[in-house]
Protein backbone atom coordinates (compact mmCIF):
# COMPACT_ATOMS: atom_id res chain seq x y z
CA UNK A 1 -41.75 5.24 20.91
CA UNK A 2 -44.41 4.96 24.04
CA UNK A 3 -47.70 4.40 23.24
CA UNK A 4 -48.68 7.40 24.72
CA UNK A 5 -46.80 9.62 22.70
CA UNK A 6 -48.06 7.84 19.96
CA UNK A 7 -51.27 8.08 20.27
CA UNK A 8 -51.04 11.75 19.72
CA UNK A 9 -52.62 14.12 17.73
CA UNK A 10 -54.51 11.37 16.78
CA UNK A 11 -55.42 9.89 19.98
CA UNK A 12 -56.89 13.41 20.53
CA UNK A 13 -58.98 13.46 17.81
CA UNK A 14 -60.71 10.37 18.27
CA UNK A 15 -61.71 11.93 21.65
CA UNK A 16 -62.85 14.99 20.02
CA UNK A 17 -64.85 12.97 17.56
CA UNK A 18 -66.75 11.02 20.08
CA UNK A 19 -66.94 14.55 22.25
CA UNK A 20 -68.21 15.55 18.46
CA UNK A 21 -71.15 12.95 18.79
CA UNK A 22 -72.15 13.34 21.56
CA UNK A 23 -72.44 16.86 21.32
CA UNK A 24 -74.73 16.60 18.15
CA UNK A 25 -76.88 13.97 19.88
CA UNK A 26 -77.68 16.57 22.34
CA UNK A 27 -78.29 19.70 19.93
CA UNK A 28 -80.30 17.21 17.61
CA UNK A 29 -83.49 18.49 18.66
CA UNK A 30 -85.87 18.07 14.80
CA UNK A 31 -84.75 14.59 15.11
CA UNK A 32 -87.76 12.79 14.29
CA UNK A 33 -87.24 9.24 14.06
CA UNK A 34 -89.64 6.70 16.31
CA UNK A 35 -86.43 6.20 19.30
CA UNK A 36 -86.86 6.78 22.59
CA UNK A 37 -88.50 9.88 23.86
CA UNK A 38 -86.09 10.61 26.86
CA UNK A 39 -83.03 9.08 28.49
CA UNK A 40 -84.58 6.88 30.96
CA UNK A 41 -86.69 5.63 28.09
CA UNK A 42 -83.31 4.85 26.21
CA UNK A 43 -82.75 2.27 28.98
CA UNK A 44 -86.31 0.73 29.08
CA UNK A 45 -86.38 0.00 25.19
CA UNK A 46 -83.18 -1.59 24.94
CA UNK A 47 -82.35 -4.29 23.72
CA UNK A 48 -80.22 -7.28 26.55
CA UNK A 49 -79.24 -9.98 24.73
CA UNK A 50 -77.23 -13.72 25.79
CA UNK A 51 -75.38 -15.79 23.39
CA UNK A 52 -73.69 -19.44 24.66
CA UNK A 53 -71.52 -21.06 22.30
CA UNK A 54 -70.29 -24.10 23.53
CA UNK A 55 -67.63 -25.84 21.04
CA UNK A 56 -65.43 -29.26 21.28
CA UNK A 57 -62.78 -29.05 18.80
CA UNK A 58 -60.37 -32.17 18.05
CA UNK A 59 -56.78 -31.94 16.11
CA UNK A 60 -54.36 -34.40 14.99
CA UNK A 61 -51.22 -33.13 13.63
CA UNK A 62 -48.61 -35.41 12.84
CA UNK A 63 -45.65 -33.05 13.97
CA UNK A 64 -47.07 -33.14 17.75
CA UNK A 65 -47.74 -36.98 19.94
CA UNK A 66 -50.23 -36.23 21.23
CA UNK A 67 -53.84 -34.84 19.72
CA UNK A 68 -55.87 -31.46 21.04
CA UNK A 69 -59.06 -31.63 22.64
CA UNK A 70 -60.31 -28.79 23.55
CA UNK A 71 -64.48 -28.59 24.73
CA UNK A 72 -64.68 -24.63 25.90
CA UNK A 73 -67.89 -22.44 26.61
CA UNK A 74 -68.48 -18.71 25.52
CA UNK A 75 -71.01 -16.77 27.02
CA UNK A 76 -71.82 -13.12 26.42
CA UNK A 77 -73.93 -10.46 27.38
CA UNK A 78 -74.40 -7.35 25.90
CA UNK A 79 -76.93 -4.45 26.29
CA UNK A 80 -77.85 -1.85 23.63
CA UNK A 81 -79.94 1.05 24.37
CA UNK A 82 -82.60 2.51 22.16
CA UNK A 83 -82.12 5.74 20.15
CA UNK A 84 -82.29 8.90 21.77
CA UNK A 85 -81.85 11.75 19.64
CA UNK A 86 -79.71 9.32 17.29
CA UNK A 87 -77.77 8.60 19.96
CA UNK A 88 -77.59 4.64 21.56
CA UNK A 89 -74.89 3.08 23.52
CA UNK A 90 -73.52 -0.58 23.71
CA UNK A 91 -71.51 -2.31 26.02
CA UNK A 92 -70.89 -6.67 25.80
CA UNK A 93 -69.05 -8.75 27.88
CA UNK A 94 -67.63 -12.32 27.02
CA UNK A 95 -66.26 -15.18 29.17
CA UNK A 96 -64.88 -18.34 28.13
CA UNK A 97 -64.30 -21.07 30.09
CA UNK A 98 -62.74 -24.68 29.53
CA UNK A 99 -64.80 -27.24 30.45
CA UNK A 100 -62.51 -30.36 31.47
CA UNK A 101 -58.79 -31.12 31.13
CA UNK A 102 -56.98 -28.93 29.55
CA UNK A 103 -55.48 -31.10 26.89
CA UNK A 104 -55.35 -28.24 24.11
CA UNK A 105 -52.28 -25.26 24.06
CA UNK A 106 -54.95 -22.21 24.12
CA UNK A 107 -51.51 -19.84 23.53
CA UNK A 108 -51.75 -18.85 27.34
CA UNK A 109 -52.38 -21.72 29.13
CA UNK A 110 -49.04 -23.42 28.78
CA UNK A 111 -49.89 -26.70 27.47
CA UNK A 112 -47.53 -26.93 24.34
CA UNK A 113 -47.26 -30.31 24.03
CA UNK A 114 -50.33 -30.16 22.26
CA UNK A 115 -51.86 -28.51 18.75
CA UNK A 116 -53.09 -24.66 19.26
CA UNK A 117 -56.59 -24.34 19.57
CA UNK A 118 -56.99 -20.61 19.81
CA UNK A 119 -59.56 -19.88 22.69
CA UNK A 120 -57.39 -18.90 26.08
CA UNK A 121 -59.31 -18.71 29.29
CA UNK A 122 -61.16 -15.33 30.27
CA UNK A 123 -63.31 -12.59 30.90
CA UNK A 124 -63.04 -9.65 29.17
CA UNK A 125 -65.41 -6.39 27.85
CA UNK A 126 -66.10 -7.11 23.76
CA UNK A 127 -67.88 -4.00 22.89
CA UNK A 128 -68.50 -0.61 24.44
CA UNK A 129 -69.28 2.00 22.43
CA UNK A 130 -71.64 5.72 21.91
CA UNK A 131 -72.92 6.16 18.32
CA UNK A 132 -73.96 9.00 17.20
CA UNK A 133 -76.62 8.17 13.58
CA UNK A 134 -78.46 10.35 11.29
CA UNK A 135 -80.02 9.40 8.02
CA UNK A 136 -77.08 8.68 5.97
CA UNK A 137 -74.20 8.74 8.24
CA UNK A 138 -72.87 7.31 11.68
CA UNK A 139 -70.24 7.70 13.87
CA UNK A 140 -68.88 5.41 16.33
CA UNK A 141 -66.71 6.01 19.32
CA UNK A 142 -65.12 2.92 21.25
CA UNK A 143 -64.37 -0.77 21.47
CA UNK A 144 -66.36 -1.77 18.58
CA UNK A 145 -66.85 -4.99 15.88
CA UNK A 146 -65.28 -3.43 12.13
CA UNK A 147 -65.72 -6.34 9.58
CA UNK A 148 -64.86 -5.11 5.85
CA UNK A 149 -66.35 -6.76 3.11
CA UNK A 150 -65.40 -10.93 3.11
CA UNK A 151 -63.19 -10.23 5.87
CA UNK A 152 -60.10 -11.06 3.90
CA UNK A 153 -58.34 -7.78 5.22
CA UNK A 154 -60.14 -6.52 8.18
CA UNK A 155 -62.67 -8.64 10.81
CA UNK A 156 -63.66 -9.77 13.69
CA UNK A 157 -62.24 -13.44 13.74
CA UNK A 158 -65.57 -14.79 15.13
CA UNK A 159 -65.05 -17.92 14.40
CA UNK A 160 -62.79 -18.38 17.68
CA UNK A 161 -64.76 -17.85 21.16
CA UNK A 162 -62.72 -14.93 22.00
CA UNK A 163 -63.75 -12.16 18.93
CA UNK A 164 -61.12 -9.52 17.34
CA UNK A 165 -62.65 -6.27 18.14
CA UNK A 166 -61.32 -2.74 17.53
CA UNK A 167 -60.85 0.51 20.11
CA UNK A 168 -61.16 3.61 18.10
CA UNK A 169 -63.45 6.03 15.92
CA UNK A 170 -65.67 5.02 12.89
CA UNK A 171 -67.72 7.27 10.54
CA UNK A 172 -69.93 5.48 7.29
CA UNK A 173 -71.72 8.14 5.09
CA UNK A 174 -73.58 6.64 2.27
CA UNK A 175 -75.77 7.72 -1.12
CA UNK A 176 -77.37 5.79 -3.58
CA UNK A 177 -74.46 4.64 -5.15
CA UNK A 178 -71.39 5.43 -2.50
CA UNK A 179 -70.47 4.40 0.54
CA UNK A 180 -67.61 5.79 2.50
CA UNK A 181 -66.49 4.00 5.54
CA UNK A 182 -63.33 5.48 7.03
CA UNK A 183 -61.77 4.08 11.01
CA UNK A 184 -59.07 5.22 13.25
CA UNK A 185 -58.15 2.34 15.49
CA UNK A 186 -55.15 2.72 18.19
CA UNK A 187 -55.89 -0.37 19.52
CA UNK A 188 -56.50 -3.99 18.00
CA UNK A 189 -58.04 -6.43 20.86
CA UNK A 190 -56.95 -9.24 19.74
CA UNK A 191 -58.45 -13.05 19.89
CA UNK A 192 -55.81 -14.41 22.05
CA UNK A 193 -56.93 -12.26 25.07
CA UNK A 194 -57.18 -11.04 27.76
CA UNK A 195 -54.55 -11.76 28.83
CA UNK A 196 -50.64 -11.96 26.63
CA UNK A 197 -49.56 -15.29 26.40
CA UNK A 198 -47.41 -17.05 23.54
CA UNK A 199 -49.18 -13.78 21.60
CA UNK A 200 -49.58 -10.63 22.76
CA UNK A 201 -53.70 -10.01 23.71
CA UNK A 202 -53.64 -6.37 22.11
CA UNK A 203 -52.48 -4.41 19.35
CA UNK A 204 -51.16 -1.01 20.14
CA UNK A 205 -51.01 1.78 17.32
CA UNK A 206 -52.20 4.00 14.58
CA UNK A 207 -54.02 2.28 12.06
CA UNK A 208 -56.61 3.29 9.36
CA UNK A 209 -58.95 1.86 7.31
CA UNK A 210 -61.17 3.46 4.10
CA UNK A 211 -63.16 1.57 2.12
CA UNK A 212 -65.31 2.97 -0.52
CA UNK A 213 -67.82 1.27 -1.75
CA UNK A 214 -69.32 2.27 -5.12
CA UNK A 215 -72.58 0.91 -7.08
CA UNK A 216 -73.63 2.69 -10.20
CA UNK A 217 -75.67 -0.60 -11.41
CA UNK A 218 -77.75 -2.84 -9.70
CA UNK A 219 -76.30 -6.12 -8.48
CA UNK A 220 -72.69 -4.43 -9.25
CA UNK A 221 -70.50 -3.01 -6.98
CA UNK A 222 -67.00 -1.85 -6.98
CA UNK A 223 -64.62 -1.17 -4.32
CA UNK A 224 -61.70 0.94 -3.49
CA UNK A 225 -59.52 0.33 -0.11
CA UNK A 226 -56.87 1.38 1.99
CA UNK A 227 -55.39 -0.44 5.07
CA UNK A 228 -52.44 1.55 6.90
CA UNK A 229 -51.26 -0.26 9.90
CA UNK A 230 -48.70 1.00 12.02
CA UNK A 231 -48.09 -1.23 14.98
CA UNK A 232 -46.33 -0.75 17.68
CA UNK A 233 -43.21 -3.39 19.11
CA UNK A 234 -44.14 -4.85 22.57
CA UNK A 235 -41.55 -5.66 25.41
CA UNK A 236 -41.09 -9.57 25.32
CA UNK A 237 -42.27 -9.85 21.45
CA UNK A 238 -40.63 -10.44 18.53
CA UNK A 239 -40.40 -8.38 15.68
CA UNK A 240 -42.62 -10.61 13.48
CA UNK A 241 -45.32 -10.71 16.44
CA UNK A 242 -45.41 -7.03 16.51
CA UNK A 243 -44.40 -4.19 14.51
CA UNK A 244 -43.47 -6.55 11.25
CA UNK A 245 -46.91 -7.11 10.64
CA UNK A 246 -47.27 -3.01 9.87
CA UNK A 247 -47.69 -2.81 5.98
CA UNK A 248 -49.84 -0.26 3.62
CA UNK A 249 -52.50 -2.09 1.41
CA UNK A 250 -54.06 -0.51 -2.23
CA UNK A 251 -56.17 -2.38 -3.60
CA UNK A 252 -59.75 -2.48 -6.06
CA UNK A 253 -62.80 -5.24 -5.79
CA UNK A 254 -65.60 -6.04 -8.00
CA UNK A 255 -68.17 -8.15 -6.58
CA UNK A 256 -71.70 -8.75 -9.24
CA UNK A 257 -73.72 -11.18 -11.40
CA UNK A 258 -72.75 -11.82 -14.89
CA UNK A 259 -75.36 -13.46 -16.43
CA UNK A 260 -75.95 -16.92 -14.18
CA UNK A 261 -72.40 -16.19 -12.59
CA UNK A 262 -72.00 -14.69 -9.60
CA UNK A 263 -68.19 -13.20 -9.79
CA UNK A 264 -65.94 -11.39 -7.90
CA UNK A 265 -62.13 -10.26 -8.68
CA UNK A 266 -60.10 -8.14 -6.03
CA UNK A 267 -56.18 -6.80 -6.70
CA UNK A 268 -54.18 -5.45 -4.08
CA UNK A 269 -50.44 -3.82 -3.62
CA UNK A 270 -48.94 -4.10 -0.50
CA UNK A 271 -45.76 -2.61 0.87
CA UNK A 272 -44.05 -2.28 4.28
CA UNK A 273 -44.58 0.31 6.53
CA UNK A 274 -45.58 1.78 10.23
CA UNK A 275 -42.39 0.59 12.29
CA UNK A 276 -41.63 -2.95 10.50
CA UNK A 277 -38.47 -3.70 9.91
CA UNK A 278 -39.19 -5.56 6.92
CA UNK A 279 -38.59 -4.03 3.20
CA UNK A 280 -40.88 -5.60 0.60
CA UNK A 281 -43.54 -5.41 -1.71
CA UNK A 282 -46.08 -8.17 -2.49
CA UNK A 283 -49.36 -8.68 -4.23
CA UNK A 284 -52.73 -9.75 -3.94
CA UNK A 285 -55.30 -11.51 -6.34
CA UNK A 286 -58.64 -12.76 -7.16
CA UNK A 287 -60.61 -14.81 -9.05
CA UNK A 288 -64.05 -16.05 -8.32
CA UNK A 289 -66.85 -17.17 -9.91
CA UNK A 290 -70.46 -19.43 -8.46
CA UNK A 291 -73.65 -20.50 -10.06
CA UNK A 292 -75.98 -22.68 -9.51
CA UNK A 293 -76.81 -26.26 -10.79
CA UNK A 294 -80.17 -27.38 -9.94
CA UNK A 295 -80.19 -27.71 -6.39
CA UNK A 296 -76.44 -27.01 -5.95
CA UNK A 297 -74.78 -23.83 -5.62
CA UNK A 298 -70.69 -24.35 -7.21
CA UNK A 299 -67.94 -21.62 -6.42
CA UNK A 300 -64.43 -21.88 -8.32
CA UNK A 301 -62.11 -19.71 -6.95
CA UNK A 302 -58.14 -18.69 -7.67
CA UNK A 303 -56.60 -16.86 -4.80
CA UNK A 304 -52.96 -15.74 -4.76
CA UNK A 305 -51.06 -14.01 -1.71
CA UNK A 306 -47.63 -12.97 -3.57
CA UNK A 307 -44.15 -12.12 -1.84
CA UNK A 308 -41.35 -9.92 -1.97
CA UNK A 309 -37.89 -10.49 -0.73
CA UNK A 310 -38.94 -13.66 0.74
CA UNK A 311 -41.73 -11.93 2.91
CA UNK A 312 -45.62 -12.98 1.85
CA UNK A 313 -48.52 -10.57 1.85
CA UNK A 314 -50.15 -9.90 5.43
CA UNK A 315 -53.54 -9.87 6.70
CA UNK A 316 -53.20 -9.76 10.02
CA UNK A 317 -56.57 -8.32 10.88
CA UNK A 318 -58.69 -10.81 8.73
CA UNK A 319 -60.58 -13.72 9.40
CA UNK A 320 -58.20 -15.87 8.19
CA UNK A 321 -60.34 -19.09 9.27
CA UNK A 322 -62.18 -18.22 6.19
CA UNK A 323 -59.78 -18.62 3.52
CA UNK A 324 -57.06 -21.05 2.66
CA UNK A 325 -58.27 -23.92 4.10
CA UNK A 326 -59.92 -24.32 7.54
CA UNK A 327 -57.16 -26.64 9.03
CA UNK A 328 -55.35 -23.09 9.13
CA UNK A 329 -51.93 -23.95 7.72
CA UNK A 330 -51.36 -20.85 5.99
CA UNK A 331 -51.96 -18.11 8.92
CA UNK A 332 -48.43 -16.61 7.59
CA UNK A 333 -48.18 -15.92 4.36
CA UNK A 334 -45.21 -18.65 2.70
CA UNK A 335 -42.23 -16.59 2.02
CA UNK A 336 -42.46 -17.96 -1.20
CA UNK A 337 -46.34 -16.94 -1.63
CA UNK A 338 -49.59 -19.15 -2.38
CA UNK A 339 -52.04 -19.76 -4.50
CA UNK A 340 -54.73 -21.52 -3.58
CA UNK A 341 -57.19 -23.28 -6.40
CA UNK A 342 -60.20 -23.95 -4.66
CA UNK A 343 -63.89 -25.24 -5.26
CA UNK A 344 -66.96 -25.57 -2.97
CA UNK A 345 -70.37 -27.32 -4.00
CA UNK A 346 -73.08 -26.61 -1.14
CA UNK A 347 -76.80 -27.27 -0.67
CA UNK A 348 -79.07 -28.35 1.53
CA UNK A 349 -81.40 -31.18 3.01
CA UNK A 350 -84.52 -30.19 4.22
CA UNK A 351 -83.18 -27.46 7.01
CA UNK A 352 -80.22 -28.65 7.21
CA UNK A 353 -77.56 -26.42 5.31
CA UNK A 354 -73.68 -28.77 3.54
CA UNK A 355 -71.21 -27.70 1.85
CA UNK A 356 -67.87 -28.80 0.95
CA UNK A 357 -64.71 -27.27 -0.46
CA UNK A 358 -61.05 -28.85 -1.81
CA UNK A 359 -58.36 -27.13 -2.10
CA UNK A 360 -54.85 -27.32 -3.81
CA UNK A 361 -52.13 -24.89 -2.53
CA UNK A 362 -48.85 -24.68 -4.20
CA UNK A 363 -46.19 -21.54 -4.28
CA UNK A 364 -46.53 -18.42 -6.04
CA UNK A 365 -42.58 -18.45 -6.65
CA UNK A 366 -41.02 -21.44 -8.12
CA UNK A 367 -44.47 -23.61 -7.47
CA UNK A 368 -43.81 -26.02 -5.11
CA UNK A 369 -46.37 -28.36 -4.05
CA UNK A 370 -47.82 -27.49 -0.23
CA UNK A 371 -50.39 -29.87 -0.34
CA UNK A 372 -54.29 -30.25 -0.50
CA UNK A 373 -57.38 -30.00 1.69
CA UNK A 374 -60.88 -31.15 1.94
CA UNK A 375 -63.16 -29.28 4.14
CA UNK A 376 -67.10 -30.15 4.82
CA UNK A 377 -69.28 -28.69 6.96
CA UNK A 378 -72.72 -29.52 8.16
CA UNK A 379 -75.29 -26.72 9.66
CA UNK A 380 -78.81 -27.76 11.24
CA UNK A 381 -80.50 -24.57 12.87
CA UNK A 382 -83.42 -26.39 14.90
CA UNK A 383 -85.09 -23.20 16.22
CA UNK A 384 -84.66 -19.52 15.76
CA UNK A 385 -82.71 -19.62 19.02
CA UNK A 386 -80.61 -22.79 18.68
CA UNK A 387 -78.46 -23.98 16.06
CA UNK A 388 -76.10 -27.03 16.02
CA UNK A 389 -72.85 -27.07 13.36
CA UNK A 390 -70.19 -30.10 12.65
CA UNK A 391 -67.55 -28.96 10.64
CA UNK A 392 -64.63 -30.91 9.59
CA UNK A 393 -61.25 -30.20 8.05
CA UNK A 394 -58.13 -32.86 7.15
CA UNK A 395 -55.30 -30.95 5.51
CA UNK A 396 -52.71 -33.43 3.14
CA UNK A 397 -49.05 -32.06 3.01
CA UNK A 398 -46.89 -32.58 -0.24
CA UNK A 399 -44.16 -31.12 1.55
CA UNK A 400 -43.64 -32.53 4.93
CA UNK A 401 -40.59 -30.69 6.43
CA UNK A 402 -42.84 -27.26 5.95
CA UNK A 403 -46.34 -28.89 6.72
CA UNK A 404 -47.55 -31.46 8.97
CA UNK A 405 -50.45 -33.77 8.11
CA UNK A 406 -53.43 -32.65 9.96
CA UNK A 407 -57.08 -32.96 10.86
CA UNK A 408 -59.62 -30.76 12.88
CA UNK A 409 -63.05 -31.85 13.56
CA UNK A 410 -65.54 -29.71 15.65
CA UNK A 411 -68.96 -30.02 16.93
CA UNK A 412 -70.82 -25.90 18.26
CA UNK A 413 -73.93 -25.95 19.39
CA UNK A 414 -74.97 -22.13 19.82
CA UNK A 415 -77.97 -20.88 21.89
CA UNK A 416 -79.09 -17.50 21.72
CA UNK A 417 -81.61 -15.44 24.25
């Protein structure tokens, strides 16, 4: 099916929203919030901001001859105007440029004799967006950032140069004690933009995402969410790099303090759906709990992606960088699951902010050994505007013909205006 025609009834609505907000920005006229007094003034209060990121990354896997280097630069530019009437508007563009040989495979850029490092040429538009706000609820029409939670099922993957952004319609109304946060998104702009390559740059579909975020009690919160992704297949793609990753996720959080603990404990059910072609089920789980000791802060976690019929729970739209290691091994779910048994110690010396974490990953069916990982990371920010960050990950397999050996090693130094 075109993605036209399936955009539908749906695409129409998300038009009619934003039509919606903008149309209530303009009859808004007892708003009395301190924004800008006229249009023109919405332009001269604004906010124009810069961002570099520069970033050498290193990698040395044992299944490739010859190691990644990859020294890239972001910059982006974005404007946001001041409130008028509740109403503001955003638009950000990015660029990213290699600096040097090209001795990295960026997914687009051909070079597959060497490890992926994820950050393809370009210049594309992050953001652009109208927002419509009133005291306790938005809405948000556009190319927008949507980051759930941790970012273990929806985010913005801003950990590569190129961010995971979202076109579509968001609305968050929120009380004392309940949040509701509910997006239509019919397209996913993907990090390995702008342009397809070994992955396709966007996401076409129908998609939604509710999360509900409930907090009778101070310092305790739980969650209810719902991820329906219906993606649509792409001339030139596979299955699996298309519609396959189309699933429906159910699932419950509880994030709050214990006593000195600091816990957290998710489930989630997931099941085909959308367009895949797959037919399974699969679950999610989590166990977490930190405190601190003295001038440490310790986390032990338990995390477990389960499988069905030899398929392993998806999160396509996460920040997967975040979890499971950051030599990013497990991207794909095992067919035979993981669970990942994980601690992280961090602190600090004088400004300068270390942590590090080991993990052991085996499978959730039958238990085989994947291997282990030791990650560290080092984070001096010398001035409000610039920050430098070494990071450092070296991933041990236990089962070779699945795994490779590798290490990653990366030095960012960010600068913002």
């Amino acid at each position: 099916m075109g993605r036209q025609k399936r955009f539908g009834a749906w695409g129409s609505a998300a038009v009619l929203g934003a039509t919606a907000l903008v149309s209530a920005a303009v009859q808004a006229e007892e708003n009395t919030d301190a924004g800008a007094a006229s249009i023109g003034e919405m332009l001269t209060r604004g906010d124009l901001e810069m961002d570099l990121r520069y970033r050498f990354e290193y990698v040395d896997q044992d299944n490739f001859d010859d190691n990644a280097e990859a020294s890239t630069l972001r910059t982006r530019v974005g404007f946001t105007t001041a409130a008028w009437k509740g109403l503001s508007l955003m638009a950000e563009v990015d660029n990213v440029t290699a600096i040097g040989d090209d001795d990295y495979n960026s997914t687009e850029n051909g070079e597959t004799g060497f490890p992926v490092v994820a950050d393809p040429e370009g210049t594309d538009i992050n953001q652009v967006w109208v927002k419509y706000a009133m005291d306790d609820a938005s809405g948000v029409y556009g190319r927008q950032r949507i980051v759930h939670g941790n970012q273990r099922f929806v985010g913005g993957v801003a950990w590569r140069q190129n961010e995971q952004t979202y076109d579509g319609v968001r609305f968050q109304w929120s009380t004392d004690v309940l949040t509701v946060d509910y997006s239509y998104v019919y397209n996913v702009h993907r990090i390995f933009g702008p342009d397809d390559g070994a992955q396709p740059a966007d996401w076409h579909g129908q998609n939604h995402f509710l999360r509900l975020n409930y907090s009778p009690w101070q310092g305790h919160s739980l969650v209810a969410f719902g991820y329906v992704l219906d993606i649509d297949p792409q001339s030139g793609y596979s299955d699996n790099l298309t519609r396959n990753n189309g699933s429906d996720t159910w699932g419950l959080e509880y994030a709050g303090k214990l006593g000195p603990v600091a816990a957290r404990a998710a489930y989630a059910y997931q099941g085909d759906g959308g367009d895949s072609q797959l037919d399974y089920s699969a679950n999610y789980y989590l166990l977490e709990g930190g405190m601190g000791l003295g001038p440490l802060t310790a986390l032990l976690g338990y995390e477990v992606l389960g499988a069905g019929d030899g398929v392993g729970f998806k999160t396509p739209l996460a920040t997967m960088h975040m979890f499971q290691g950051w030599a990013d091994m497990f991207l794909t779910t095992p067919g035979d699951g993981i669970e990942d048994l994980y601690l992280t110690v961090s602190g600090a010396v004088g400004p300068v902010k270390l942590a590090g974490t080991w993990h052991e990953f085996e499978a959730e069916d039958g238990g085989a050994d994947f291997g282990s990982e030791l990650d560290l990371i080092a984070t001096w920010p010398i001035n409000p505007r610039l920050s430098l960050q070494l990071k450092y990950a070296n991933f041990s397999s236990d089962d070779t013909s699945r795994y490779a050996d590798t290490e990653k090693a990366w030095m960012t130094v960010q600068f913002k205006i």
